[in-house]
Protein backbone atom coordinates (compact mmCIF):
# COMPACT_ATOMS: atom_id res chain seq x y z
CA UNK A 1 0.77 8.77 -3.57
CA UNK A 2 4.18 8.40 -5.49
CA UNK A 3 5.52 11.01 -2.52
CA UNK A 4 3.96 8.92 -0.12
CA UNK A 5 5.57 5.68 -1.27
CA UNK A 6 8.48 7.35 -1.33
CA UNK A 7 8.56 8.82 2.08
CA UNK A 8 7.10 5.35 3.43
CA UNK A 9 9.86 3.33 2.15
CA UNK A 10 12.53 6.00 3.08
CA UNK A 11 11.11 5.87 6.81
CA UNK A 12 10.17 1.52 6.71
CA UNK A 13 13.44 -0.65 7.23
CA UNK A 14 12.53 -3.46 4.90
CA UNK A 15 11.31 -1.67 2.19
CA UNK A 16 13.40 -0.45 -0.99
CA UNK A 17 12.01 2.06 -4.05
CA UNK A 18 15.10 2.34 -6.67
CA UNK A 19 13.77 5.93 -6.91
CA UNK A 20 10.66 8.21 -7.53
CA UNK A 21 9.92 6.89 -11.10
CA UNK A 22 9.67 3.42 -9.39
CA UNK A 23 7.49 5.23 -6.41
CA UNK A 24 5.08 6.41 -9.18
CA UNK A 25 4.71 3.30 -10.54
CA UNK A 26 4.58 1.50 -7.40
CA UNK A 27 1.16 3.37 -6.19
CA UNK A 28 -0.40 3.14 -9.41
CA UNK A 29 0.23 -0.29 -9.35
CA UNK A 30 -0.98 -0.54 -6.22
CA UNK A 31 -3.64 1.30 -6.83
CA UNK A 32 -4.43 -0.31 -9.81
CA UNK A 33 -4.67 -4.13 -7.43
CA UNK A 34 -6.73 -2.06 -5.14
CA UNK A 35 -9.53 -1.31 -7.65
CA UNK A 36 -9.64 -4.24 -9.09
CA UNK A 37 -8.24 -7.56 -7.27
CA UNK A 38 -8.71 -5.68 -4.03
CA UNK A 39 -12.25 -4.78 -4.60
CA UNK A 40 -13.30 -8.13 -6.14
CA UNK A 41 -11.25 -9.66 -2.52
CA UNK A 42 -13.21 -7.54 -0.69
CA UNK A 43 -16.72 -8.05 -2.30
CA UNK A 44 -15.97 -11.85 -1.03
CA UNK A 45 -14.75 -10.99 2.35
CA UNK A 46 -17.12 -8.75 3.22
CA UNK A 47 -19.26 -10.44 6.19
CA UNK A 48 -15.74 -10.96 7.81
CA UNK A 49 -14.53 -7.69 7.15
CA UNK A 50 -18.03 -6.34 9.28
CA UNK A 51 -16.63 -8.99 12.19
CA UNK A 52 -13.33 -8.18 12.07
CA UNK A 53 -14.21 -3.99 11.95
CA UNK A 54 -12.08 -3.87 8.90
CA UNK A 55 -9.25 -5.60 9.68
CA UNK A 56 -9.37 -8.01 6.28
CA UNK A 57 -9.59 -4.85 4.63
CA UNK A 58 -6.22 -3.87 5.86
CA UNK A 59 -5.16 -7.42 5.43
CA UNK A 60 -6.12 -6.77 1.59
CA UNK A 61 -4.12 -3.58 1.00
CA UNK A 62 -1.14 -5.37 2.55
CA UNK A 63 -1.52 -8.56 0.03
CA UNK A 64 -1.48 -5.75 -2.38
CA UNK A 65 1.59 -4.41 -1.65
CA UNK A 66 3.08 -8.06 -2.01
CA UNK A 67 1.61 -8.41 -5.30
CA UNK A 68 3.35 -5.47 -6.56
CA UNK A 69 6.63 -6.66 -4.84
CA UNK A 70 6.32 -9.53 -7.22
CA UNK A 71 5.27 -7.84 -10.36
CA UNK A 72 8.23 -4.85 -9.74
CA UNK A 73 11.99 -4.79 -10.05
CA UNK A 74 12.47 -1.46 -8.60
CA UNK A 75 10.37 -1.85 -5.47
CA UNK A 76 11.07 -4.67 -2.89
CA UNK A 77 9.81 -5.48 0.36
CA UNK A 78 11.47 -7.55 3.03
CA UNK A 79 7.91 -9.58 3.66
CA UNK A 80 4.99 -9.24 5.63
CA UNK A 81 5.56 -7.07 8.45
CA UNK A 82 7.48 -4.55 6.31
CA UNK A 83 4.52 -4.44 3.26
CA UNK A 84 1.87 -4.00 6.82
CA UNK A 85 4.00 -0.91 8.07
CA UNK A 86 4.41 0.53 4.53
CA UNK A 87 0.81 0.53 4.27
CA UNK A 88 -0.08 2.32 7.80
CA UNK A 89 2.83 4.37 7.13
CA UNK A 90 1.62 5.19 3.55
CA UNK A 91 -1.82 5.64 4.87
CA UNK A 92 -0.74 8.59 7.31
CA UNK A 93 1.61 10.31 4.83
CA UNK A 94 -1.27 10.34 2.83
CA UNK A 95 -3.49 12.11 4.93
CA UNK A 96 -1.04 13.88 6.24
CA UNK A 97 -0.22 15.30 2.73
CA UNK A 98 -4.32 16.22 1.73
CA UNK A 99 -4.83 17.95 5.06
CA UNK A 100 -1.96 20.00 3.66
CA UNK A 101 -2.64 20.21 -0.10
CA UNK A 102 -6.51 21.37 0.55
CA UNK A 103 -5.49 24.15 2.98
């Protein structure tokens, strides 16, 4: 995920990672709001989540991303829009990355 981050920030105008150390602990940290914030968010969204076919789940990751904007130094995000197309972009490098790792 660090590679991801760092790919999606590379690609994202908006989005800044000092370098890969601060990549790593970027997605951990955002992984780390995703298990635990995130889940607890999404626990208490969940009849609007089924409406909205997962859109406040998206909505979710994305206020993640924020939160770790705020918490980190060496990763900054220009707002909103930026943190949404970090996470689609992340989201694709991702899978992009296990379809080629488990071959």
């Amino acid at each position: 995920m660090g590679l991801a981050m760092l790919l999606g920030a590379y690609i994202v105008p908006g989005v800044q990672i000092d370098g890969f150390g601060s990549a790593i602990i970027a997605a951990l940290l955002i992984a780390l709001a995703n298990a635990t914030v995130g889940f607890v968010l999404r626990l208490l969204t969940f009849p609007f989540n089924v409406l909205t076919l997962g859109l406040v789940s998206f909505l979710i990751t994305v206020l993640m991303v924020l939160l770790v904007d705020h918490l980190m130094t060496g990763f900054s995000t220009s707002g909103f829009i930026a943190a949404a197309i970090l996470a689609i972009v992340v989201a694709v490098i991702k899978t992009i990355l296990g379809a080629l790792i488990s071959d």
